[in-house]
PDB file of N, CA and C in Angstrom:
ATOM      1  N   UNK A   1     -54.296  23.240  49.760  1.00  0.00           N
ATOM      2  CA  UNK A   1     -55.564  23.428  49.090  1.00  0.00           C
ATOM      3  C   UNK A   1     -55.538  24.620  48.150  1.00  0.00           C
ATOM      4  N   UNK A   2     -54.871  25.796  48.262  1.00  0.00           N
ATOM      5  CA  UNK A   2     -54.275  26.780  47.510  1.00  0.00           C
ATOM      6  C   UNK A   2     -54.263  26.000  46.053  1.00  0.00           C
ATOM      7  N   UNK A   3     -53.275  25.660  45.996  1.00  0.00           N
ATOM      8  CA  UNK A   3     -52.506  25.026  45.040  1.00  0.00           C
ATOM      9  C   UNK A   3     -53.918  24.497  44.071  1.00  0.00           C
ATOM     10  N   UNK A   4     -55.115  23.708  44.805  1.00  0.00           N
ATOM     11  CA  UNK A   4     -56.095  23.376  43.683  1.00  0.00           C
ATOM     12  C   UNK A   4     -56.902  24.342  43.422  1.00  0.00           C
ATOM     13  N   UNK A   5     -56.903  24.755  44.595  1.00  0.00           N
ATOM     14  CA  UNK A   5     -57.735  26.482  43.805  1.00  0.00           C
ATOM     15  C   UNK A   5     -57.222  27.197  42.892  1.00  0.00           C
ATOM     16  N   UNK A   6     -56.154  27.064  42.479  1.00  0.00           N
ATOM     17  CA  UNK A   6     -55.656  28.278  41.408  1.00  0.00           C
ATOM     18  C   UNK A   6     -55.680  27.108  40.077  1.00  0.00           C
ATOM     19  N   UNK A   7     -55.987  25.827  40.506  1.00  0.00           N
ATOM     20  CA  UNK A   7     -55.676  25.375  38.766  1.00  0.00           C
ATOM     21  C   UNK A   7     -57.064  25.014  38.563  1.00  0.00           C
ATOM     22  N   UNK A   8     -58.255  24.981  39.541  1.00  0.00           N
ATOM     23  CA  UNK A   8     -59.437  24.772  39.062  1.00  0.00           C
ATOM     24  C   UNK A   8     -59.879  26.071  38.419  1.00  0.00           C
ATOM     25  N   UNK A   9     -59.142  27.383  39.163  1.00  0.00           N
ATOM     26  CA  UNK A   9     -60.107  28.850  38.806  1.00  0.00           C
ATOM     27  C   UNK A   9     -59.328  29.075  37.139  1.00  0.00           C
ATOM     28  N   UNK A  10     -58.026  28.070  36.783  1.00  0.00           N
ATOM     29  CA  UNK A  10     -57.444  28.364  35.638  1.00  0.00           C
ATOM     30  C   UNK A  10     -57.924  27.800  34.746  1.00  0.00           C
ATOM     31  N   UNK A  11     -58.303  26.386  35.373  1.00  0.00           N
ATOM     32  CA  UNK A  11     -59.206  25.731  34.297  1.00  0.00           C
ATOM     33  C   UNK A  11     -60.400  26.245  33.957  1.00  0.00           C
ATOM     34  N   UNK A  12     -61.182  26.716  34.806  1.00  0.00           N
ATOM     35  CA  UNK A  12     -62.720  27.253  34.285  1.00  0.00           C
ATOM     36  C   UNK A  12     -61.924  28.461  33.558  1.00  0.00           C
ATOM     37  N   UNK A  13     -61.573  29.044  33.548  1.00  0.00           N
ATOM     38  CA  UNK A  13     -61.042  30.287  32.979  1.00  0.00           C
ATOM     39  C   UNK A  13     -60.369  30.149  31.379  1.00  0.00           C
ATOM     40  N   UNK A  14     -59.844  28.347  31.398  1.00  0.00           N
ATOM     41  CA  UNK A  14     -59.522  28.089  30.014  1.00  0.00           C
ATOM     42  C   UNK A  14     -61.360  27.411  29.256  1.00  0.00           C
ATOM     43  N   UNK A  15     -61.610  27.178  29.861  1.00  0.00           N
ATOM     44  CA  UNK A  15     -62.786  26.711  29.217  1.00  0.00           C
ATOM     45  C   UNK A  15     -63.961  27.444  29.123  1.00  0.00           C
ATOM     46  N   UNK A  16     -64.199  28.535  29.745  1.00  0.00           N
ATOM     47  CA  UNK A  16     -64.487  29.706  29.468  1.00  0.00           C
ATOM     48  C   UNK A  16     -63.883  30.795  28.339  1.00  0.00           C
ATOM     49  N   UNK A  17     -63.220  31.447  28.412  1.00  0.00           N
ATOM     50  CA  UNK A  17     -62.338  31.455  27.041  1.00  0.00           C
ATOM     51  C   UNK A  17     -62.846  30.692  25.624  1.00  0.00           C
ATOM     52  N   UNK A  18     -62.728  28.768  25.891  1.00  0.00           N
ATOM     53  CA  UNK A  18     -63.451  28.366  24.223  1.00  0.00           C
ATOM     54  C   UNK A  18     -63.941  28.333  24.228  1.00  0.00           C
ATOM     55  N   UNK A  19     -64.920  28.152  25.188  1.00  0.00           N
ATOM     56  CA  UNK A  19     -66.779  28.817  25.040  1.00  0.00           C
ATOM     57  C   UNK A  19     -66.774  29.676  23.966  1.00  0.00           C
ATOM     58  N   UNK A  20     -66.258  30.799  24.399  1.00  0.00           N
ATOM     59  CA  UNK A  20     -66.341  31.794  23.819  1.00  0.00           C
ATOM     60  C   UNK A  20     -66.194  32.120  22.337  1.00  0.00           C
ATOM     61  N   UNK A  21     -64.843  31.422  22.406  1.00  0.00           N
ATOM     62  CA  UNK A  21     -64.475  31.237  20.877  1.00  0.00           C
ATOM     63  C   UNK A  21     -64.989  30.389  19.875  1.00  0.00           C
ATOM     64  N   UNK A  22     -65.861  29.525  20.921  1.00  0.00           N
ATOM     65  CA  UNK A  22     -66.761  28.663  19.994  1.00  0.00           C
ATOM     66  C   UNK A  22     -67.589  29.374  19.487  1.00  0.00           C
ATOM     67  N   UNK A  23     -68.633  30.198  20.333  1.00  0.00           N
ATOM     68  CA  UNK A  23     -69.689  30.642  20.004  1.00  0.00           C
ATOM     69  C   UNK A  23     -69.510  31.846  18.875  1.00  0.00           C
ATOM     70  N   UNK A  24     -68.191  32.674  18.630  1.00  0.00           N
ATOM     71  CA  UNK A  24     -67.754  33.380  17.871  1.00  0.00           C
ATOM     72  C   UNK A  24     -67.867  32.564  16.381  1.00  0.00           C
ATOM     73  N   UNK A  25     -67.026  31.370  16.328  1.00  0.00           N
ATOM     74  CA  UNK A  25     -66.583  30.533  15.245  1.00  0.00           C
ATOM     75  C   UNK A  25     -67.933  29.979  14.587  1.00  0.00           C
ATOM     76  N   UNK A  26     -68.856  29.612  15.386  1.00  0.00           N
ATOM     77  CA  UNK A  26     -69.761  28.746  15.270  1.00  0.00           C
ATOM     78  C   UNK A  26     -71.272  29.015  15.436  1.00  0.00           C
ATOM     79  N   UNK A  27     -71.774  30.091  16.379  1.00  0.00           N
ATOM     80  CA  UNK A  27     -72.883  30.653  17.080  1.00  0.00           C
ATOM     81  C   UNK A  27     -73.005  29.994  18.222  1.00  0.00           C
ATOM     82  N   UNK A  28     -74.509  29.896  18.191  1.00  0.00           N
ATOM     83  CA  UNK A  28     -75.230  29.620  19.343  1.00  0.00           C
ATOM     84  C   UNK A  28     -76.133  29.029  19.522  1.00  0.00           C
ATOM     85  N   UNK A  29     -75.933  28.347  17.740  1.00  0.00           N
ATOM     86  CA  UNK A  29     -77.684  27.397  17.840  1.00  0.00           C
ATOM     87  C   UNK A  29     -76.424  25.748  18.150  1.00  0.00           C
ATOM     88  N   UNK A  30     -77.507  24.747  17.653  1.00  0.00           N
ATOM     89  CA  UNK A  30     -76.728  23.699  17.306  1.00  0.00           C
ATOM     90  C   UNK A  30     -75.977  23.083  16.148  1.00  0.00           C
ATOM     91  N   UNK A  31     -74.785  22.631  16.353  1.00  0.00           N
ATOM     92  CA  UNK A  31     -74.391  22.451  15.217  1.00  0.00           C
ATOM     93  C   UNK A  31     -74.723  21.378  14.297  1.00  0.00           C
ATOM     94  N   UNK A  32     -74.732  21.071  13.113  1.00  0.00           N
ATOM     95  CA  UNK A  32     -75.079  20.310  12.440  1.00  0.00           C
ATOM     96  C   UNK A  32     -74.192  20.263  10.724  1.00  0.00           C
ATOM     97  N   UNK A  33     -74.180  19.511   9.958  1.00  0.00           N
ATOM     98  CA  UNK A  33     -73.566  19.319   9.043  1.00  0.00           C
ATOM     99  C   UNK A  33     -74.106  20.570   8.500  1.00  0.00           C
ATOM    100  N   UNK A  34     -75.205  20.502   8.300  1.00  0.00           N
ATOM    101  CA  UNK A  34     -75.740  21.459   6.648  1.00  0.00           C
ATOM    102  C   UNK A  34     -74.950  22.694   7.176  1.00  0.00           C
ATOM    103  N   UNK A  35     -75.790  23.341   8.787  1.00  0.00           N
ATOM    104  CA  UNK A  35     -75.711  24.800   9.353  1.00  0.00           C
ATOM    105  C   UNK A  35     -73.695  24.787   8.750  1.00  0.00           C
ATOM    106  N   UNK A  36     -73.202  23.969   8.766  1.00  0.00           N
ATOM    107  CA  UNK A  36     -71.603  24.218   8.927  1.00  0.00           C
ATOM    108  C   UNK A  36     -70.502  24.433   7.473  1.00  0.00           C
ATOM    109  N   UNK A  37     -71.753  23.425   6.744  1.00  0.00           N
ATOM    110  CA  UNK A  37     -71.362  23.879   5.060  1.00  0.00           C
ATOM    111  C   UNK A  37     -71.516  24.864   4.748  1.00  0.00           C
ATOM    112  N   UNK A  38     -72.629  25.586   4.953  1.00  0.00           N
ATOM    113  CA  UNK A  38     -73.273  26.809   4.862  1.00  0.00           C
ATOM    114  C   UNK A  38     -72.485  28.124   5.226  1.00  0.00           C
ATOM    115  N   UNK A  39     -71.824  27.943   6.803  1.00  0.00           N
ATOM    116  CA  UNK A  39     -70.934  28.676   7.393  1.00  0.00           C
ATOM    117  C   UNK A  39     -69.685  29.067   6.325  1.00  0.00           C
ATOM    118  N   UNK A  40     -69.316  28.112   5.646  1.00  0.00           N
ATOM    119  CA  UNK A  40     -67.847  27.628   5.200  1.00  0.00           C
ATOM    120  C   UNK A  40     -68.344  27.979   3.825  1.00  0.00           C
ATOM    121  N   UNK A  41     -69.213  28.606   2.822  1.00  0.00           N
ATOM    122  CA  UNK A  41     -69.774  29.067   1.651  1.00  0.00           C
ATOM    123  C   UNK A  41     -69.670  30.782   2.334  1.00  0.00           C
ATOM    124  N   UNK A  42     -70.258  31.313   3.037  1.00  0.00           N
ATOM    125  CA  UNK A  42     -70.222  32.259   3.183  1.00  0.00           C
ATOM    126  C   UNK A  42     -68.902  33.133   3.429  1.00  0.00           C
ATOM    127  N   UNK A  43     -67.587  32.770   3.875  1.00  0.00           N
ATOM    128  CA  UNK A  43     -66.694  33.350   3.818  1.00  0.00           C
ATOM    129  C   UNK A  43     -65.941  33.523   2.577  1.00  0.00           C
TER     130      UNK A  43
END
């Protein structure tokens, strides 16, 4: 049972992580076409 505990706590831990990097890349509202053109003008 070890053995699934360390790849479930790795998995939340990878998907936690792109959470993260989503919300960096992207925010925190919802995404949508316009909000993303918009994103991609500003840099």
């Amino acid at each position: 049972m070890k053995l699934w505990t360390k790849i479930k706590k790795s998995f939340n831990n990878y998907l936690n992580h792109l959470a993260e990097e989503n919300k960096k890349a992207f925010g925190e509202g919802k995404l949508d076409c316009c909000s993303l053109s918009k994103q991609e003008n500003k840099k």
